[in-house]
N, C-alpha and C. Protein backbone atom coordinates (compact mmCIF):
# COMPACT_ATOMS: atom_id res chain seq x y z
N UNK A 1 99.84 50.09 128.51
CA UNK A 1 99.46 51.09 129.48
C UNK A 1 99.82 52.47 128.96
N UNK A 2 99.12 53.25 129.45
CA UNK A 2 98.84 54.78 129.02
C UNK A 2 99.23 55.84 130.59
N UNK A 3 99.99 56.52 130.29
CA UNK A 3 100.42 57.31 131.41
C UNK A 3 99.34 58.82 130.68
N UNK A 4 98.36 59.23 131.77
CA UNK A 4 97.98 60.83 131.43
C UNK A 4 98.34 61.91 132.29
N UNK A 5 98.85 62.90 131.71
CA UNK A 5 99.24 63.56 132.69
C UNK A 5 99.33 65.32 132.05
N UNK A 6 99.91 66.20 132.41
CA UNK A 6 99.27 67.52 131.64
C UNK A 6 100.95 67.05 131.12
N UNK A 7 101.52 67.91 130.30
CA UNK A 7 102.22 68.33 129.22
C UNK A 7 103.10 69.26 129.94
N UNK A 8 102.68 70.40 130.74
CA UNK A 8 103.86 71.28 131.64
C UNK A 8 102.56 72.02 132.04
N UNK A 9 102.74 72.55 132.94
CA UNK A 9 101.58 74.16 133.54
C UNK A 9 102.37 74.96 133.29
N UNK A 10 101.91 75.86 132.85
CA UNK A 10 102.26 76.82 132.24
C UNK A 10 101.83 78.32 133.13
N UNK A 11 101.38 78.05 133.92
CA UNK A 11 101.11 78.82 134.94
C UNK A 11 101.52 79.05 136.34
N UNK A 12 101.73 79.92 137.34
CA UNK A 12 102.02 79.61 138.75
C UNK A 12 100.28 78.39 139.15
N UNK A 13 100.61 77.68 140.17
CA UNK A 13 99.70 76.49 140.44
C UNK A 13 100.25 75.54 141.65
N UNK A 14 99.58 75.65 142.24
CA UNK A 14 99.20 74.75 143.53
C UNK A 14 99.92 73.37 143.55
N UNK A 15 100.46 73.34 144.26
CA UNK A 15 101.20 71.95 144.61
C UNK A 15 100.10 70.71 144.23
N UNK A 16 98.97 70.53 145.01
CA UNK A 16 98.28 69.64 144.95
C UNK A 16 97.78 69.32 143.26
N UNK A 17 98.12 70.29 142.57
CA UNK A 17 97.45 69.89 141.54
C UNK A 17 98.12 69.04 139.83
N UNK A 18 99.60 68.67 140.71
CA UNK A 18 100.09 67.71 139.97
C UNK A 18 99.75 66.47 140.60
N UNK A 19 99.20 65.80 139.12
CA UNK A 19 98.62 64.57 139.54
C UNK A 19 98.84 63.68 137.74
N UNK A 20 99.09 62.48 137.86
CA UNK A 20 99.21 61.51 136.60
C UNK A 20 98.07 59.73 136.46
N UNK A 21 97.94 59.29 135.71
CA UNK A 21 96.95 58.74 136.19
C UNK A 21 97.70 57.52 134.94
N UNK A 22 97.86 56.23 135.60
CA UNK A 22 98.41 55.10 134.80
C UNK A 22 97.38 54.30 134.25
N UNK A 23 97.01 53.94 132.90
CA UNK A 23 96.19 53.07 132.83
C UNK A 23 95.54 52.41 130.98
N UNK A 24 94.97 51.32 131.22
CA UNK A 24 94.63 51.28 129.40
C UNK A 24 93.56 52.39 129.24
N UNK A 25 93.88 54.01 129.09
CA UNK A 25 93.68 54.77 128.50
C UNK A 25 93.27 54.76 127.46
N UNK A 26 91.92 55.39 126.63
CA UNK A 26 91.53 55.70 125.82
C UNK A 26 91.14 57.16 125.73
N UNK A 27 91.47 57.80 124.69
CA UNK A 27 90.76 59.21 124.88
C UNK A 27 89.88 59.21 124.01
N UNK A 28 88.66 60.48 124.36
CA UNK A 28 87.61 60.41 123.90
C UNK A 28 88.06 62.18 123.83
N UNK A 29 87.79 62.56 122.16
CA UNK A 29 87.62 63.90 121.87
C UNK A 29 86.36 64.47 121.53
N UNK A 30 86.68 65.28 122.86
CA UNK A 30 84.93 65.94 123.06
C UNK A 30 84.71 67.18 121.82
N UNK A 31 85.47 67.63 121.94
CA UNK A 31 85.75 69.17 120.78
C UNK A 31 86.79 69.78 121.33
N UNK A 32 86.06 71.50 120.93
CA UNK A 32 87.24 72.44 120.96
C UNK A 32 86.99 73.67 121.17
N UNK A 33 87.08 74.50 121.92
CA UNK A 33 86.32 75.57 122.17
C UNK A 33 86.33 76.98 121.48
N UNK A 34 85.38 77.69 121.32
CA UNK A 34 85.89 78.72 120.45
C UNK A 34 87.58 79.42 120.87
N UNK A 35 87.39 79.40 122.07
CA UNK A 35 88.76 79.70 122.73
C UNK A 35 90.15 78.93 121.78
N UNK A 36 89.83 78.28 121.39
CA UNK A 36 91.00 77.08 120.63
C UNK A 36 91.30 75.99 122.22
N UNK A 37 90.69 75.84 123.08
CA UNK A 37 91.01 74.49 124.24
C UNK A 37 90.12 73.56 124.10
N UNK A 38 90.88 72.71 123.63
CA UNK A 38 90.74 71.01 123.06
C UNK A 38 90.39 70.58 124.06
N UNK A 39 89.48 69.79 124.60
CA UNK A 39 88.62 69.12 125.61
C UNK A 39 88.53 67.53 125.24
N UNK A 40 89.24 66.50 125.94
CA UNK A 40 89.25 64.99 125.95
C UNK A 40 88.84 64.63 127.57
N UNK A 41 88.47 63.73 127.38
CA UNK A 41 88.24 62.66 128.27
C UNK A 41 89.12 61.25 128.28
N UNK A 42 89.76 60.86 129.20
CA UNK A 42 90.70 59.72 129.08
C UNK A 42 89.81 58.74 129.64
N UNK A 43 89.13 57.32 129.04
CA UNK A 43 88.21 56.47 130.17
C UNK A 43 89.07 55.57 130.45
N UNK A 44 88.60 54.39 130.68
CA UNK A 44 89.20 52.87 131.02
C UNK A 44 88.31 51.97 130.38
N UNK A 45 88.95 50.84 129.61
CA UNK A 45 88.37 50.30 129.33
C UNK A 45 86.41 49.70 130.26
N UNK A 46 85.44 49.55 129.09
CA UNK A 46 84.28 49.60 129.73
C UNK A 46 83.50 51.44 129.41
N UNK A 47 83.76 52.06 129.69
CA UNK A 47 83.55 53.80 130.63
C UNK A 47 83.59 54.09 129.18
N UNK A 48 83.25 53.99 127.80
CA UNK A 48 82.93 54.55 126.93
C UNK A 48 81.54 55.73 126.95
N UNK A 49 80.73 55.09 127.35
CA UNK A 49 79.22 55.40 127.62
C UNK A 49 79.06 56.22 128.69
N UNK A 50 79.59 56.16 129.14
CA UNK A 50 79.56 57.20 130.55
C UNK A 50 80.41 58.09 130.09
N UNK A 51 81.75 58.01 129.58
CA UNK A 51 82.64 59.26 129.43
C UNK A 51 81.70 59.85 128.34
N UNK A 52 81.12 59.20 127.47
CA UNK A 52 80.20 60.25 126.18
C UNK A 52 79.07 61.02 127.39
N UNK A 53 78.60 60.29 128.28
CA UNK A 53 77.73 61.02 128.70
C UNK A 53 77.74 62.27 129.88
N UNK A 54 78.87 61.92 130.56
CA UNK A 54 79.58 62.71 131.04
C UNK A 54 80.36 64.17 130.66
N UNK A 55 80.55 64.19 129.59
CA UNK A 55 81.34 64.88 128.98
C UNK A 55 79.86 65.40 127.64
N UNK A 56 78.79 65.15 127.61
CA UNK A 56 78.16 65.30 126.76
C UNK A 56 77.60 67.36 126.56
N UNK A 57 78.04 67.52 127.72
CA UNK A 57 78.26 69.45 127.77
C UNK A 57 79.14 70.04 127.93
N UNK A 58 80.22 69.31 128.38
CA UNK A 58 81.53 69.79 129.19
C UNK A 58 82.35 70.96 127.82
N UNK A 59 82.19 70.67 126.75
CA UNK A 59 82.58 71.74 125.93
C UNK A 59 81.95 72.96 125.86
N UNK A 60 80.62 72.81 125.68
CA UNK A 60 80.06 74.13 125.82
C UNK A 60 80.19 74.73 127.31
N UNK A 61 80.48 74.26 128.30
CA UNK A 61 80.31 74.74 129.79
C UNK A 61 81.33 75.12 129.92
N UNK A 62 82.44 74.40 129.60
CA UNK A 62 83.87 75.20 129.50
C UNK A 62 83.94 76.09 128.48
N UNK A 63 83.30 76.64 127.06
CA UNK A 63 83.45 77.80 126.37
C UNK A 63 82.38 78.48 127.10
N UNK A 64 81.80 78.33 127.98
CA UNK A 64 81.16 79.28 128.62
C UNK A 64 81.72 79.87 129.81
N UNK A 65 82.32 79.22 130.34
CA UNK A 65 83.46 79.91 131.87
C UNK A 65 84.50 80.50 131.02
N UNK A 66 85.48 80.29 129.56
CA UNK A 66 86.24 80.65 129.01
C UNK A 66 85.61 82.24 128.49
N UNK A 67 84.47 82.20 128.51
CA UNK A 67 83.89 83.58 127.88
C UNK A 67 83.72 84.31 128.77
N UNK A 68 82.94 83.90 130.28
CA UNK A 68 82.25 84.93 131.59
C UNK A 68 83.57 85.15 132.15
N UNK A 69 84.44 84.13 132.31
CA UNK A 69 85.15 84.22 133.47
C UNK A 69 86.60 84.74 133.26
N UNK A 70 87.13 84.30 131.49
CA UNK A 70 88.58 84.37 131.19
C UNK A 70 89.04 83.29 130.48
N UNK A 71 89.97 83.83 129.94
CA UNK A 71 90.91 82.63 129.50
C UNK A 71 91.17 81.65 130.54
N UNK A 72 91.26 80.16 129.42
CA UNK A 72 91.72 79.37 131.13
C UNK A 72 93.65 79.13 130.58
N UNK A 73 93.81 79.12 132.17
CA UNK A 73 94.92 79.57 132.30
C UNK A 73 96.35 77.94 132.25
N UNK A 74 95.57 77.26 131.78
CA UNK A 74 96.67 75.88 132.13
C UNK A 74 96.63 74.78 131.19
N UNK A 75 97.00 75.72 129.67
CA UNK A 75 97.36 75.09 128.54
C UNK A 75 96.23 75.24 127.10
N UNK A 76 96.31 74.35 126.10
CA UNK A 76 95.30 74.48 125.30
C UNK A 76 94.83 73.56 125.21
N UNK A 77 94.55 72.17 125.65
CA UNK A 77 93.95 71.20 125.91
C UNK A 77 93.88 70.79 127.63
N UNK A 78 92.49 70.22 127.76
CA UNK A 78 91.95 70.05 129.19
C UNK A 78 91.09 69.25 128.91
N UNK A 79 90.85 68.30 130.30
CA UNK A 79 89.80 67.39 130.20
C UNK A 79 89.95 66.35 131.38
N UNK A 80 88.66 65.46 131.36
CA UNK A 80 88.67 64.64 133.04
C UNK A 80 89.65 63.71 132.17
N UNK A 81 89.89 63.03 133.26
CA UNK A 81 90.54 61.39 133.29
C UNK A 81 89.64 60.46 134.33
N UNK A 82 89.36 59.58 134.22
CA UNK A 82 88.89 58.31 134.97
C UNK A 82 89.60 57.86 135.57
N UNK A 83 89.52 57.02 137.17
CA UNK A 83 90.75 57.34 138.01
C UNK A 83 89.70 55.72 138.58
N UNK A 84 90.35 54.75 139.22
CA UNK A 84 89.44 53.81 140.11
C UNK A 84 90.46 54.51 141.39
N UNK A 85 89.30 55.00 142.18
CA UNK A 85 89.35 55.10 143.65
C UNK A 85 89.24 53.67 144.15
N UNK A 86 88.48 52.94 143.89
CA UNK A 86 88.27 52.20 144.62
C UNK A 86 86.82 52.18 145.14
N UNK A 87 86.08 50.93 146.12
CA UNK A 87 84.54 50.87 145.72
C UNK A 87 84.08 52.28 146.73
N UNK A 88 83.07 52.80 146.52
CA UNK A 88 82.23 53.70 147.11
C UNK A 88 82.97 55.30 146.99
N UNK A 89 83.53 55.34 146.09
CA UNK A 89 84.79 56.96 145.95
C UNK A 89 83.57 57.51 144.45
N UNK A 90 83.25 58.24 144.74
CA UNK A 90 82.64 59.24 143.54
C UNK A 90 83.70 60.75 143.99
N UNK A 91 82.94 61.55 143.11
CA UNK A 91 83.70 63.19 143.27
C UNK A 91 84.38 63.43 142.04
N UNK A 92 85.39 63.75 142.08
CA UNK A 92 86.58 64.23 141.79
C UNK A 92 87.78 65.11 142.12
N UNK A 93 88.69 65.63 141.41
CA UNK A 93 89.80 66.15 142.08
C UNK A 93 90.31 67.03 141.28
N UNK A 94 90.95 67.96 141.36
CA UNK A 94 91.01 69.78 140.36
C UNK A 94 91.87 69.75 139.46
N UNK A 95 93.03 68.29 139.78
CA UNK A 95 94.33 68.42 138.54
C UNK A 95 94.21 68.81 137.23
N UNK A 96 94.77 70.66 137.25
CA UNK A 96 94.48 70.91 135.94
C UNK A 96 95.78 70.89 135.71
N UNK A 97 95.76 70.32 134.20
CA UNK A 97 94.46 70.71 133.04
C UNK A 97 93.70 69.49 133.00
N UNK A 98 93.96 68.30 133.67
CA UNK A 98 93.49 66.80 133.20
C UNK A 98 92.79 66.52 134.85
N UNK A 99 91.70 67.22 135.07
CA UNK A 99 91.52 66.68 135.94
C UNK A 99 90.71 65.29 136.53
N UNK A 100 90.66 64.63 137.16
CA UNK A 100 90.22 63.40 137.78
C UNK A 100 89.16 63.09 138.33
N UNK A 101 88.47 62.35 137.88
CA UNK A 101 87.12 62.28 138.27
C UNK A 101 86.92 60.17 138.52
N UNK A 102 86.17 60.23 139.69
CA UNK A 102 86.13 58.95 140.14
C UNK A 102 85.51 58.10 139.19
N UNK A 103 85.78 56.65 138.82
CA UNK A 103 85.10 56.22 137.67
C UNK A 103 83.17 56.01 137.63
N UNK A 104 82.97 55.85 139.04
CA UNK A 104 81.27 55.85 139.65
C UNK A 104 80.68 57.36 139.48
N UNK A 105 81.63 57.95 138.96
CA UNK A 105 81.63 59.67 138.56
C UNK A 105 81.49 60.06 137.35
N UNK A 106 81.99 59.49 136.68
CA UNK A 106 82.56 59.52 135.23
C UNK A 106 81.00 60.24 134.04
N UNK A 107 79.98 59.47 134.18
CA UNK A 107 78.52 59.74 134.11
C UNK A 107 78.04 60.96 134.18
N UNK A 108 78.55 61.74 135.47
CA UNK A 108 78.27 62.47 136.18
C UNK A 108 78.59 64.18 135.43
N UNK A 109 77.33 64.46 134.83
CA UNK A 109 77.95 65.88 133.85
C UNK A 109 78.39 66.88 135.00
N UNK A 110 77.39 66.99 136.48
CA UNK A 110 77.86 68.10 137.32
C UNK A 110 78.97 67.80 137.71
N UNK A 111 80.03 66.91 138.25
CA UNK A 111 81.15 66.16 138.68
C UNK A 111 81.95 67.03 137.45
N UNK A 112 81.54 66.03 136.29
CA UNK A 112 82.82 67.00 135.45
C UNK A 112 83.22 68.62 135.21
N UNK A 113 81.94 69.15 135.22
CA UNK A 113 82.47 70.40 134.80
C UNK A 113 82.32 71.63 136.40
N UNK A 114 81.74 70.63 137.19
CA UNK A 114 82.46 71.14 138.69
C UNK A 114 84.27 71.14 138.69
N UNK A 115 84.53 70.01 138.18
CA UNK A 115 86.08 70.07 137.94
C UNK A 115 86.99 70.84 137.37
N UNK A 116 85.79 70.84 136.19
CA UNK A 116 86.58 71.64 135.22
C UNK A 116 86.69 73.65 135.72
N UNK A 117 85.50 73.94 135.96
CA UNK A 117 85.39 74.47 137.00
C UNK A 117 86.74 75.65 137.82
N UNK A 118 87.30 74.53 138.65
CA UNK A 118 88.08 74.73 139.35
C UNK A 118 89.53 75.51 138.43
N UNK A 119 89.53 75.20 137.50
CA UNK A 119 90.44 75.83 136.42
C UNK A 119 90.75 77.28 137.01
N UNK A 120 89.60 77.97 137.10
CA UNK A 120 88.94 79.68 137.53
C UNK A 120 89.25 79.55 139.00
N UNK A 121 88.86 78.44 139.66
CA UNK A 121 88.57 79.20 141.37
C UNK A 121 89.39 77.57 141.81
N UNK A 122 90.22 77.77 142.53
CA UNK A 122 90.68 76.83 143.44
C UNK A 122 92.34 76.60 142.67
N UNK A 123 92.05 76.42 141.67
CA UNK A 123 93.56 76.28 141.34
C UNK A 123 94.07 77.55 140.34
N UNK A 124 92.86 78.61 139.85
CA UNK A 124 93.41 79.70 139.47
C UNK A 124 93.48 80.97 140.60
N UNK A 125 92.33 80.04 141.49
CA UNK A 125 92.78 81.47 142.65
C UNK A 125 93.11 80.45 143.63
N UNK A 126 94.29 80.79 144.09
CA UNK A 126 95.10 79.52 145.27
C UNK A 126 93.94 79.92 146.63
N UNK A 127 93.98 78.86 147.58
CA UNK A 127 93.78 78.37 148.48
C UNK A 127 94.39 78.60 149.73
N UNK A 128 94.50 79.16 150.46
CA UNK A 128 95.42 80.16 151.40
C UNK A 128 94.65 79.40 153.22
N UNK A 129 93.14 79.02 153.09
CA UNK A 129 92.75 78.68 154.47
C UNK A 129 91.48 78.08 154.35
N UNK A 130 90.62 77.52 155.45
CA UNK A 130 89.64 76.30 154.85
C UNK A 130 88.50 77.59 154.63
N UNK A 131 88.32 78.64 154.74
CA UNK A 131 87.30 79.42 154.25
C UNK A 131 87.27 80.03 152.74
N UNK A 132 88.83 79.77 152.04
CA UNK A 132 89.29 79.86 150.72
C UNK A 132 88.66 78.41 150.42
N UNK A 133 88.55 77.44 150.72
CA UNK A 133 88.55 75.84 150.44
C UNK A 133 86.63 75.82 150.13
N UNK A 134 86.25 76.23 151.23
CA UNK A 134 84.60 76.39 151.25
C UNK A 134 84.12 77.57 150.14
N UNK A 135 84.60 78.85 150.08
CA UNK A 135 84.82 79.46 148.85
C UNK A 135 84.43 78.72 147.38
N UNK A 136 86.02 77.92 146.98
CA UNK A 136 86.11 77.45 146.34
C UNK A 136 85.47 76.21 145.81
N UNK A 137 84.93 75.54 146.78
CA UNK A 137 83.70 74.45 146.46
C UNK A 137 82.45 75.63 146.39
N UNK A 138 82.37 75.87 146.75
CA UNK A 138 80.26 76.90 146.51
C UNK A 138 81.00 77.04 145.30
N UNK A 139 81.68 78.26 144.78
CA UNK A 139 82.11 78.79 143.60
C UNK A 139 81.99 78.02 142.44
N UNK A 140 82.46 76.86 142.49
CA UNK A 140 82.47 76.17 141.47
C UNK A 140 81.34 74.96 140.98
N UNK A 141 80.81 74.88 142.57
CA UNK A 141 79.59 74.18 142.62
C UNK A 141 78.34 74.82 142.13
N UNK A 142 78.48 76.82 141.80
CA UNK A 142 77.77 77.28 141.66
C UNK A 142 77.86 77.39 139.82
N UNK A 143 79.21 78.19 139.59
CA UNK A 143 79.82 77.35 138.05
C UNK A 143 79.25 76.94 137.45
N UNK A 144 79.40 75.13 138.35
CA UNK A 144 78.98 74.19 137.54
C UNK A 144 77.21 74.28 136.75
N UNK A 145 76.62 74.72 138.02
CA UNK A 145 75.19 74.41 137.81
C UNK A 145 74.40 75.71 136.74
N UNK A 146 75.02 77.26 136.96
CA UNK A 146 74.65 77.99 136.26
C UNK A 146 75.37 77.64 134.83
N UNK A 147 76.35 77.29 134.56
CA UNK A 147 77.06 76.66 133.21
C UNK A 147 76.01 75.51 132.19
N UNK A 148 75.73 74.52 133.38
CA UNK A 148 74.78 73.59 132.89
C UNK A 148 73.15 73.67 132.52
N UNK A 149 73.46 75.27 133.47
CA UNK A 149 71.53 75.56 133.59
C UNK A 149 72.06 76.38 132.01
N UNK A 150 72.28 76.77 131.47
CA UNK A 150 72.62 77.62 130.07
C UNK A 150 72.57 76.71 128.86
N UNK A 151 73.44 76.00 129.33
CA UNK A 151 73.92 74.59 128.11
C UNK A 151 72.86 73.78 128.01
N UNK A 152 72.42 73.42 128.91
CA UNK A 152 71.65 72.48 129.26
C UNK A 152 70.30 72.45 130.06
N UNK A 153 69.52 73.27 129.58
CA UNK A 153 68.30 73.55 130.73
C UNK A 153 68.08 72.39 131.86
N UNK A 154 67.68 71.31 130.97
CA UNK A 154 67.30 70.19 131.99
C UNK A 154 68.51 69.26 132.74
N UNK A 155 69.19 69.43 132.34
CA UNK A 155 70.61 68.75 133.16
C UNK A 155 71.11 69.89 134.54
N UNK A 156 71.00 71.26 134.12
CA UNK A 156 71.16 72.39 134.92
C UNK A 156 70.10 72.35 136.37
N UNK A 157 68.40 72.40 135.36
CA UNK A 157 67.63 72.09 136.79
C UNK A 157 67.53 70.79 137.71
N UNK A 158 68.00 69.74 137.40
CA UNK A 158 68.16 68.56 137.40
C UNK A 158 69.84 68.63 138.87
N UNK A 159 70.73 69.63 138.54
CA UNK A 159 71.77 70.13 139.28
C UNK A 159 71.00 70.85 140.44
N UNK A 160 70.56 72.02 140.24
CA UNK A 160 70.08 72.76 141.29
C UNK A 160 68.99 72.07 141.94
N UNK A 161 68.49 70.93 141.61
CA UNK A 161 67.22 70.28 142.72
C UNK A 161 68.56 69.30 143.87
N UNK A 162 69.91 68.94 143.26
CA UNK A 162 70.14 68.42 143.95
C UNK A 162 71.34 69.03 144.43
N UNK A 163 71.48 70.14 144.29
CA UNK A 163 72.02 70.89 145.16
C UNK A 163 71.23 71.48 146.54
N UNK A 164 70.12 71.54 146.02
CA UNK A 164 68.81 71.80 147.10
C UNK A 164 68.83 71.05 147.97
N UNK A 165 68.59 69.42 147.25
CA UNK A 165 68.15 68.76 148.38
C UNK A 165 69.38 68.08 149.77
N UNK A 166 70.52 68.43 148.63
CA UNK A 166 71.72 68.34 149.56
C UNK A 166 72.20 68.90 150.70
């Protein structure tokens, strides 16, 4: 067994966003950003194929919030982890720098770098009341999709139809 977990924050940061995740861990190294932040994916056994596909922009989308938005602020390596919620749990969850993404998620390029995301807005700008909370989901939901519409034309419009139809 494989314990993942960040290394220290190195930043002021939100209670909620210590989080560790136990498991036969594998990491998958996505790259590295011009920034110098090393980007992995931790799967579970099986979740090879999905963490490649999942993670198949998440470097360029994160050197792209690292360029518009700032340095990110919570270390030099970041990346999802695969988490079993349990049956019917997709999403994910903001623990930076390693944040968590449901394994029915894992696939999921908007999921990840919605997460990743949150680096900038939710856990770099704290959370104070549920209109900071709603904020912080559009924000990053918006992030995600203009990040992916750049990187990724068709994965991006592919985001915004189903942000639409949502």
């Amino acid at each position: 067994l494989k314990v993942v977990a960040p290394v220290g924050v190195i930043n002021e940061a939100p209670s909620y966003m210590l989080a560790w995740a136990v498991g036969d861990y594998t990491d998958l190294e996505l790259g590295t950003t011009p920034a110098g932040t090393r980007i992995v994916t931790s799967y579970l056994p099986g979740e090879l194929a999905n963490a490649q596909k999942g993670g198949a922009n998440l470097v360029a989308a994160f050197a792209g919030m690292e360029t518009t938005l700032g340095a990110y602020r919570f270390g030099n390596q970041a990346g999802t982890v695969s988490v079993k919620w349990g049956p019917g749990a997709f999403g994910g969850m903001e623990h930076q720098p390693r944040w968590h993404v449901a394994s029915a998620a894992l696939s999921d390029e908007e999921t990840n770098v919605h997460e990743a995301a949150h680096g900038w807005f939710g856990d770099g700008i704290r959370i104070a009341c549920w209109e900071d909370f709603v904020l912080s989901e559009g924000t990053v939901s918006y992030l995600a999709g203009r990040a992916l519409d750049v990187v990724a034309p068709t994965v991006g419009a592919a985001v915004w139809a189903g942000y639409q139809s949502d």
